[in-house]
Protein backbone atom coordinates (compact mmCIF):
# COMPACT_ATOMS: atom_id res chain seq x y z
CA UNK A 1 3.68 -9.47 -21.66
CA UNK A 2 0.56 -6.91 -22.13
CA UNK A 3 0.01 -5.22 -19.05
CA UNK A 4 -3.46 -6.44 -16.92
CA UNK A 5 -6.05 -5.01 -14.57
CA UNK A 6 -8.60 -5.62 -12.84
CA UNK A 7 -11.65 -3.88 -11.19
CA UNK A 8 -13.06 -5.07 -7.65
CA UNK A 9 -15.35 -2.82 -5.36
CA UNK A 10 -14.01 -0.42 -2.34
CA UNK A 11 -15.94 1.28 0.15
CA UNK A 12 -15.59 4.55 -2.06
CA UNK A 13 -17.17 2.60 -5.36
CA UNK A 14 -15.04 0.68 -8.29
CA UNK A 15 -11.88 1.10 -8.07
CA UNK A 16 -9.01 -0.46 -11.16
CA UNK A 17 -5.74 -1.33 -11.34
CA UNK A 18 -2.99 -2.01 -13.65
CA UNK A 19 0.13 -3.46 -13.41
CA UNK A 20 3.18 -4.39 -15.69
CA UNK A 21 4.42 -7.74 -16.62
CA UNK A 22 7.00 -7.54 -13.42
CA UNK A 23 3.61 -7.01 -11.27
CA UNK A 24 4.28 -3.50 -10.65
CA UNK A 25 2.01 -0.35 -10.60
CA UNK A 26 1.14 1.37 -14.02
CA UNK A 27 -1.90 3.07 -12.84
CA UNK A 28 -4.76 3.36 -10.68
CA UNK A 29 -8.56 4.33 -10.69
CA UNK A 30 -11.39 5.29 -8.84
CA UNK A 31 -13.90 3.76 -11.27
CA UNK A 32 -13.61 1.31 -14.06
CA UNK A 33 -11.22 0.67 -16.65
CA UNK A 34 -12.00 3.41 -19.01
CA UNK A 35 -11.19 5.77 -16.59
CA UNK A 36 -8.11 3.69 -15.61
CA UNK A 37 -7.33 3.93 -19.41
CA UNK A 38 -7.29 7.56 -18.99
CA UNK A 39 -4.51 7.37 -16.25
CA UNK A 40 -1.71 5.85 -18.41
CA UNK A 41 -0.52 5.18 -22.39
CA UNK A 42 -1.79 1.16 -22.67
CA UNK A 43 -2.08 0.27 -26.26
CA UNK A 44 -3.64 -3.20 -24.57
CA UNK A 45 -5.07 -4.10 -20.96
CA UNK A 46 -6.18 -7.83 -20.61
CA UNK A 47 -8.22 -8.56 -17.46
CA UNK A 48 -6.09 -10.30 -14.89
CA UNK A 49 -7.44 -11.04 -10.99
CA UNK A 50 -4.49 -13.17 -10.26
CA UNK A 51 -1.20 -10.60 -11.59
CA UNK A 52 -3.25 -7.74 -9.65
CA UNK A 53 -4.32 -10.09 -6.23
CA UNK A 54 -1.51 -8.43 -4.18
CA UNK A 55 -2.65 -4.85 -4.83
CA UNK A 56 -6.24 -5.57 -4.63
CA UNK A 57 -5.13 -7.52 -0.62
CA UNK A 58 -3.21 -4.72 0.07
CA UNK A 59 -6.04 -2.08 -0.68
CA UNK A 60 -8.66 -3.68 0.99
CA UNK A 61 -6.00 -4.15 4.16
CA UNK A 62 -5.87 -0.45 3.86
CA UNK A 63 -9.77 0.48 3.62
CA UNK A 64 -10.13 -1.96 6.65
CA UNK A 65 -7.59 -0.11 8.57
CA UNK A 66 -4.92 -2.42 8.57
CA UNK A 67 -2.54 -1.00 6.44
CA UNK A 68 -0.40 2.46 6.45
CA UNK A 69 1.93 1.89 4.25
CA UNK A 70 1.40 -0.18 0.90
CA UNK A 71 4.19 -2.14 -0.04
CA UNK A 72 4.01 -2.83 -3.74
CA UNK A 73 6.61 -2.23 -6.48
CA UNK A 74 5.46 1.05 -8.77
CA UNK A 75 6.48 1.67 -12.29
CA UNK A 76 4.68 4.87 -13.28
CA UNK A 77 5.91 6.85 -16.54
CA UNK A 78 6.85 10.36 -15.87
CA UNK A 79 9.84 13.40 -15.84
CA UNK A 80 12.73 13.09 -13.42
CA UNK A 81 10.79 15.90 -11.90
CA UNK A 82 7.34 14.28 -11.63
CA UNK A 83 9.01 11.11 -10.50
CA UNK A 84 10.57 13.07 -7.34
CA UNK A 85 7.04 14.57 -6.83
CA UNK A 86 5.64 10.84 -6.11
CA UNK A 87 8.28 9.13 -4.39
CA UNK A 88 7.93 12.40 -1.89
CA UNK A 89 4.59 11.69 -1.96
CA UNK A 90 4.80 8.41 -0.36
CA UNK A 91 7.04 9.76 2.05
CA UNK A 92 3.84 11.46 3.66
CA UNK A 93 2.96 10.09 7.10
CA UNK A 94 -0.39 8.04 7.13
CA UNK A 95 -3.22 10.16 8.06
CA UNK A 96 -1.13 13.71 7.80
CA UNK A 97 -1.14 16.13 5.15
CA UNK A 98 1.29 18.38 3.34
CA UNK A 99 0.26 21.33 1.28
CA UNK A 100 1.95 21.97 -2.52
CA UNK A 101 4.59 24.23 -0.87
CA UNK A 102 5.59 21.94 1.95
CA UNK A 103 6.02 19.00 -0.60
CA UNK A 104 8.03 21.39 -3.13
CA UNK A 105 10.18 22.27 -0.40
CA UNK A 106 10.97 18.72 1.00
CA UNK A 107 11.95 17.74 -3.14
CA UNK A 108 14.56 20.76 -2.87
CA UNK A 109 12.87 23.18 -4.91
CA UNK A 110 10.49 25.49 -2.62
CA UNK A 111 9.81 27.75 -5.40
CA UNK A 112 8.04 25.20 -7.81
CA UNK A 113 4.33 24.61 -5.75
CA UNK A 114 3.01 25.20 -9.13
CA UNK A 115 4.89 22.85 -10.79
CA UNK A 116 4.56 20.36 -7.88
CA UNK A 117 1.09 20.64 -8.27
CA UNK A 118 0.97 19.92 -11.78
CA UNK A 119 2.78 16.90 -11.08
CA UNK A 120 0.73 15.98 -8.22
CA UNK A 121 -2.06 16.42 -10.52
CA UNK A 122 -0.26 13.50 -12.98
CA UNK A 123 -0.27 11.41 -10.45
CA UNK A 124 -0.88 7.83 -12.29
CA UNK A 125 -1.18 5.79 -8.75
CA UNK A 126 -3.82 7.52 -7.12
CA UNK A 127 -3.90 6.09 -3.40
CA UNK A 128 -0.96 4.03 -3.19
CA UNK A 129 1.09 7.14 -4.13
CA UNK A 130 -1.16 9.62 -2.35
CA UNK A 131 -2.18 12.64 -3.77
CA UNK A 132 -4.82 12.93 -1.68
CA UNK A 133 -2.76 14.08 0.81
CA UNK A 134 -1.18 17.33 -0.53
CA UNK A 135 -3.90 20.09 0.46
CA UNK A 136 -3.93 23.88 -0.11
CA UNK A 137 -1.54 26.27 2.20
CA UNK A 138 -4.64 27.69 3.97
CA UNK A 139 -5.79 23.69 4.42
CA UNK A 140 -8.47 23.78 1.66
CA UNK A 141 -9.15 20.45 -0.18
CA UNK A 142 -7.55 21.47 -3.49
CA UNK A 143 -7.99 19.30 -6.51
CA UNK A 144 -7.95 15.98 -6.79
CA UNK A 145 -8.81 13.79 -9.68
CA UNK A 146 -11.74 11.47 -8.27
CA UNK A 147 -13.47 14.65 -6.99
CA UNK A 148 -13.47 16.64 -3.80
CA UNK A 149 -15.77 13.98 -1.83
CA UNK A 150 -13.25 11.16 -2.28
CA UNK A 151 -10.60 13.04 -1.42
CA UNK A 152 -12.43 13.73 1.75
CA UNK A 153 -13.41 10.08 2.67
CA UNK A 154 -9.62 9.58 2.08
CA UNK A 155 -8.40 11.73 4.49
CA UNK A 156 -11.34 11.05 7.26
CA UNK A 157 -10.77 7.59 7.16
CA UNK A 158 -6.89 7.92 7.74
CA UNK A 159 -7.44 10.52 10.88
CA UNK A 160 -9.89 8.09 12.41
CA UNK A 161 -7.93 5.18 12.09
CA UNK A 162 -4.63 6.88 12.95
CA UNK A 163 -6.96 7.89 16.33
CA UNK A 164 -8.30 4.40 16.89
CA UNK A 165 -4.52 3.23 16.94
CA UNK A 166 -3.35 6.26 19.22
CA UNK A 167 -6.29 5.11 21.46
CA UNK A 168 -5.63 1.16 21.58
């Protein structure tokens, strides 16, 4: 089955998604589905609301504040070593950060920041696996695909809703 996306509107602009024929993550996109194109290898995308309705519910749980943790099935292409890059990705906290040398450490190799932040840079599954979150050692906003500003709005909006739920 070709892989589909879809496109729908956040509060940081377009943002596209595709998924496999299982329903799991291929890629993901601030902006429309050229730039999702330039995430991933698809030799085909067909437009598909209803294979992509779970991730497109489970992102707009998220900007609304409901949602931490996403919990969708992934299937991004990658080395062994870029895979263990993500899935330690998603193992940072909701509204916390990590910088390149923290997350190299926590894969066992605390010599590789480079190389983690290569990987971190490959990132297909911007968000769900988030990227955002891995910041410079001196807490600078280092890199990130979608541009410094989203990467920003990002972070601000999981600090002040992990405060709203520390306050409630």
């Amino acid at each position: 089955m070709t892989p589909a996306y879809s496109t729908f509107s956040t509060p940081l602009g377009e943002f596209s998604v595709a998924v496999d024929a299982n329903n799991a993550l291929l890629a993901t996109a601030f902006g429309g589905v050229e730039t999702l194109c330039q995430r991933f290898a698809a030799a085909d995308l067909v437009r598909d609301a209803w294979r992509t309705n779970t991730v497109r519910e489970q992102i707009a749980a998220y900007f609304a504040g409901d949602l931490r943790a996403f919990s969708l099935p992934l299937a991004p292409a990658g080395t062994s070593f870029q895979q263990s890059v993500w899935r330690a990705l998603v193992e940072i906290p909701f509204g916390e950060t990590r910088s390149y040398a923290q997350l190299a450490a926590a894969i066992g190799r605390p010599h590789a920041a480079r190389a983690v932040g290569r990987a971190n840079a490959t990132n297909p599954i911007c968000l769900i696996v988030p990227c955002h979150r891995v910041i410079g050692a001196d807490g600078s906003l280092t890199g990130f695909a979608f541009g410094e500003e989203i990467k920003r709005r990002l972070l601000a909006h999981e600090r002040d809703s992990a405060l709203r739920t520390r306050a409630a």
